[in-house]
N, C-alpha and C. Protein backbone atom coordinates (compact mmCIF):
# COMPACT_ATOMS: atom_id res chain seq x y z
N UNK A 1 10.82 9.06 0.05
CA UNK A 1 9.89 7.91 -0.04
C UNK A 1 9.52 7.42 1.36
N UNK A 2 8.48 6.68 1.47
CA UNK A 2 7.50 6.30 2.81
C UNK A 2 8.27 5.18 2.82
N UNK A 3 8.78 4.69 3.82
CA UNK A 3 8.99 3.07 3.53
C UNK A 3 8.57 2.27 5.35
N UNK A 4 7.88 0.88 4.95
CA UNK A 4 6.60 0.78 6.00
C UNK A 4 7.62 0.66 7.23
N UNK A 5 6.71 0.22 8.38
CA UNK A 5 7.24 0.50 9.42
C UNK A 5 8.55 -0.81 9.56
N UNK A 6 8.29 -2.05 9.00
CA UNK A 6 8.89 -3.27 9.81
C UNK A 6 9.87 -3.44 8.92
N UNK A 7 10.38 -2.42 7.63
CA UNK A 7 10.76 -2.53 6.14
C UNK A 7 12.42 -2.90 7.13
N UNK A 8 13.30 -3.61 6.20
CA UNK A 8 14.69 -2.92 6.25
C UNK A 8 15.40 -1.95 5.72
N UNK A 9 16.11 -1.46 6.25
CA UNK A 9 16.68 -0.18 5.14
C UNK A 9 17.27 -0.59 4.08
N UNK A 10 17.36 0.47 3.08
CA UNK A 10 17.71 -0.12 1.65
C UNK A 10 19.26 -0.63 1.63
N UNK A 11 20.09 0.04 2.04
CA UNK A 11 21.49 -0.24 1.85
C UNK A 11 22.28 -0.44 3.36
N UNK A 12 23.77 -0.56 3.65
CA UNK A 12 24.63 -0.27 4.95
C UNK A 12 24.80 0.89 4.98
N UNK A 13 24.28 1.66 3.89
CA UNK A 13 24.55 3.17 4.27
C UNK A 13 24.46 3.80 5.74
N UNK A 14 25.14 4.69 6.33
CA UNK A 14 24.69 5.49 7.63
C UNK A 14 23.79 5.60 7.53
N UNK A 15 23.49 6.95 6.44
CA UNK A 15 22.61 7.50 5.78
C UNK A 15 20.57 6.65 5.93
N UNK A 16 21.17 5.55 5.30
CA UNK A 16 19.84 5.08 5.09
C UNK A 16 19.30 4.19 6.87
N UNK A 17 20.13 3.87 7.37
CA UNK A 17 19.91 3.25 8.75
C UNK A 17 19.64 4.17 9.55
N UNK A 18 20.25 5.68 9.53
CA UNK A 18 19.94 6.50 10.49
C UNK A 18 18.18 7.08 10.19
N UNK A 19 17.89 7.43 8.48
CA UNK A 19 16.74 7.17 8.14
C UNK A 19 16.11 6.43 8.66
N UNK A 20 16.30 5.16 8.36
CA UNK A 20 15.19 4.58 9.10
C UNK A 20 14.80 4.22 10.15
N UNK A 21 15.85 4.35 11.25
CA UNK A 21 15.76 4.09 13.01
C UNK A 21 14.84 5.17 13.28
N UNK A 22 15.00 6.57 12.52
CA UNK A 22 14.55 7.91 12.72
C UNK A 22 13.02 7.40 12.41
N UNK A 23 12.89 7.24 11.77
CA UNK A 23 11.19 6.52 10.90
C UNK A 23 10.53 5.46 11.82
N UNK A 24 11.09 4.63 11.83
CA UNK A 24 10.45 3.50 13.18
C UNK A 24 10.40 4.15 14.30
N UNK A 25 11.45 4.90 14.90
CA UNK A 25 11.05 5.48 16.18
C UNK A 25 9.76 6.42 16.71
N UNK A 26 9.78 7.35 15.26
CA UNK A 26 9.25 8.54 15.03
C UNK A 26 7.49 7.53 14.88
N UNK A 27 7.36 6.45 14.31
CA UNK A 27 5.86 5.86 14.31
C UNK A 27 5.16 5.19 15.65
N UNK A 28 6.64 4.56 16.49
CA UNK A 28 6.48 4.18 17.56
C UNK A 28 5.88 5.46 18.77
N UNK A 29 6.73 6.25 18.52
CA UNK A 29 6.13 7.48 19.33
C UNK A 29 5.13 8.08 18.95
N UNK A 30 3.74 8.15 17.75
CA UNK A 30 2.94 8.51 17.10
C UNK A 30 1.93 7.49 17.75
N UNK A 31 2.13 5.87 17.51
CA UNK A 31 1.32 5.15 17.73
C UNK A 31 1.36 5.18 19.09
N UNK A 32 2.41 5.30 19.84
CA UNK A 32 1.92 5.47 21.65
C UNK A 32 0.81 6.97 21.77
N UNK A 33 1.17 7.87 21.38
CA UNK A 33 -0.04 9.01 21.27
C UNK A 33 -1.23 8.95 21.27
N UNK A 34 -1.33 8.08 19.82
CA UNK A 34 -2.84 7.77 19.16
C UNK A 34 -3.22 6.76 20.64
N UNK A 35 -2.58 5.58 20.63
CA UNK A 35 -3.19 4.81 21.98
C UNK A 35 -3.60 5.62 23.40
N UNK A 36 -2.82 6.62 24.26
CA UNK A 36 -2.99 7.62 25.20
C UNK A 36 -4.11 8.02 25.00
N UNK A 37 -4.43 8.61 23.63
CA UNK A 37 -5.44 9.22 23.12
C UNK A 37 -6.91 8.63 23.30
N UNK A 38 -6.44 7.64 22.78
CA UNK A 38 -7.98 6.60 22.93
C UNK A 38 -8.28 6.15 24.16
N UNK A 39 -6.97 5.77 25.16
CA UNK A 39 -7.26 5.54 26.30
C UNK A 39 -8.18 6.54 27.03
N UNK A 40 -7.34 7.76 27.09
CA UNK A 40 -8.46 9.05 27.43
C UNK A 40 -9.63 9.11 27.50
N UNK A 41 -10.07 8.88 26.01
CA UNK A 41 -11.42 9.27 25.58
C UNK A 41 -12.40 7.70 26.42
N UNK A 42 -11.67 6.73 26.09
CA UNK A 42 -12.27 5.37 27.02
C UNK A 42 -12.43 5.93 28.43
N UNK A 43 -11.45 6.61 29.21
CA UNK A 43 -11.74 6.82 30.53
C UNK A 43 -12.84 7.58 30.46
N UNK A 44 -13.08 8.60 29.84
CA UNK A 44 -14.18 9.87 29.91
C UNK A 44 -15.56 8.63 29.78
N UNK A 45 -15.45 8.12 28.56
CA UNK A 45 -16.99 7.73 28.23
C UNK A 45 -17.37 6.70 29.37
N UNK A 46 -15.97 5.85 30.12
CA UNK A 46 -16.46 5.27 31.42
C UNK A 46 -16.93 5.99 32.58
N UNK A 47 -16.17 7.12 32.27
CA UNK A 47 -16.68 7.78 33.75
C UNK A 47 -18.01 8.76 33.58
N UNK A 48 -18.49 8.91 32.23
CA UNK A 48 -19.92 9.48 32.34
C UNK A 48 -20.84 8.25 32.56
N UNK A 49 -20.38 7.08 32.59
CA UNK A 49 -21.24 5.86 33.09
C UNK A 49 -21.50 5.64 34.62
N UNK A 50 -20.31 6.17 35.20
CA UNK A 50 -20.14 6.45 36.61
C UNK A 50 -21.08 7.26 37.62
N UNK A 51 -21.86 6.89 38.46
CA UNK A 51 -22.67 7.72 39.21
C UNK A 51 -22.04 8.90 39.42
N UNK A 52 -20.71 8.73 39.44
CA UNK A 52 -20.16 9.81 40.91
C UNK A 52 -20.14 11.13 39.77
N UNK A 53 -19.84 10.51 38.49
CA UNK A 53 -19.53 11.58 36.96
C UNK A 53 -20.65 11.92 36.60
N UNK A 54 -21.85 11.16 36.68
CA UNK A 54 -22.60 11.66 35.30
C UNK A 54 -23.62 12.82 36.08
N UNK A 55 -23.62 12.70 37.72
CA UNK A 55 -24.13 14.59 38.29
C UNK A 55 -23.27 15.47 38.04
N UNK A 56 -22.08 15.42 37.59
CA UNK A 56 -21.68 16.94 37.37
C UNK A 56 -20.58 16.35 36.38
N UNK A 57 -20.00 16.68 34.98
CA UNK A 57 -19.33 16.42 34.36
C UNK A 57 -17.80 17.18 34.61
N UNK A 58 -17.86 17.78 35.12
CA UNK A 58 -16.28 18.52 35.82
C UNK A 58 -15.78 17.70 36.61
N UNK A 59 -16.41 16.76 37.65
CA UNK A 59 -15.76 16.10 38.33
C UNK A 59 -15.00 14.95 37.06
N UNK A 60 -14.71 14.92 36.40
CA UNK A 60 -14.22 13.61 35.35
C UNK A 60 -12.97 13.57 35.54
N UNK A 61 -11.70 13.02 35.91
CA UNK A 61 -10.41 13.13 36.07
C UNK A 61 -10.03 13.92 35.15
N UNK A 62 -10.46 13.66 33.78
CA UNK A 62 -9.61 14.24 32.16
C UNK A 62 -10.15 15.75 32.02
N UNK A 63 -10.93 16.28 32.94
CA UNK A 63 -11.07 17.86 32.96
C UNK A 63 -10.11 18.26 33.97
């Protein structure tokens, strides 16, 4: 079962705490990705705004 990110675990089980530290961590490190990600794509579309970028698109840091 999915259980959301901010949930508590169901029981004192090991079991279910090690589950779910594993689960929060595992979204925390997903959602830093997705953010990197977008950051990226923000730098690119700033820097084709950029004089120095938009004569030659190779010069872009993210190539």
């Amino acid at each position: 079962k999915k259980r959301s990110e901010w949930a508590e675990p169901d029981s004192d089980s090991f079991e279910d705490y090690w589950d779910f530290y594993t689960t929060f961590f595992q979204n925390c490190i997903d959602n830093e990705k997705k953010m990197s990600h977008y950051s990226s794509i923000a730098h690119f579309i700033q820097g084709l705004n950029d004089d120095e970028y938009s004569k030659d698109i190779t010069k872009s840091p993210n190539f």
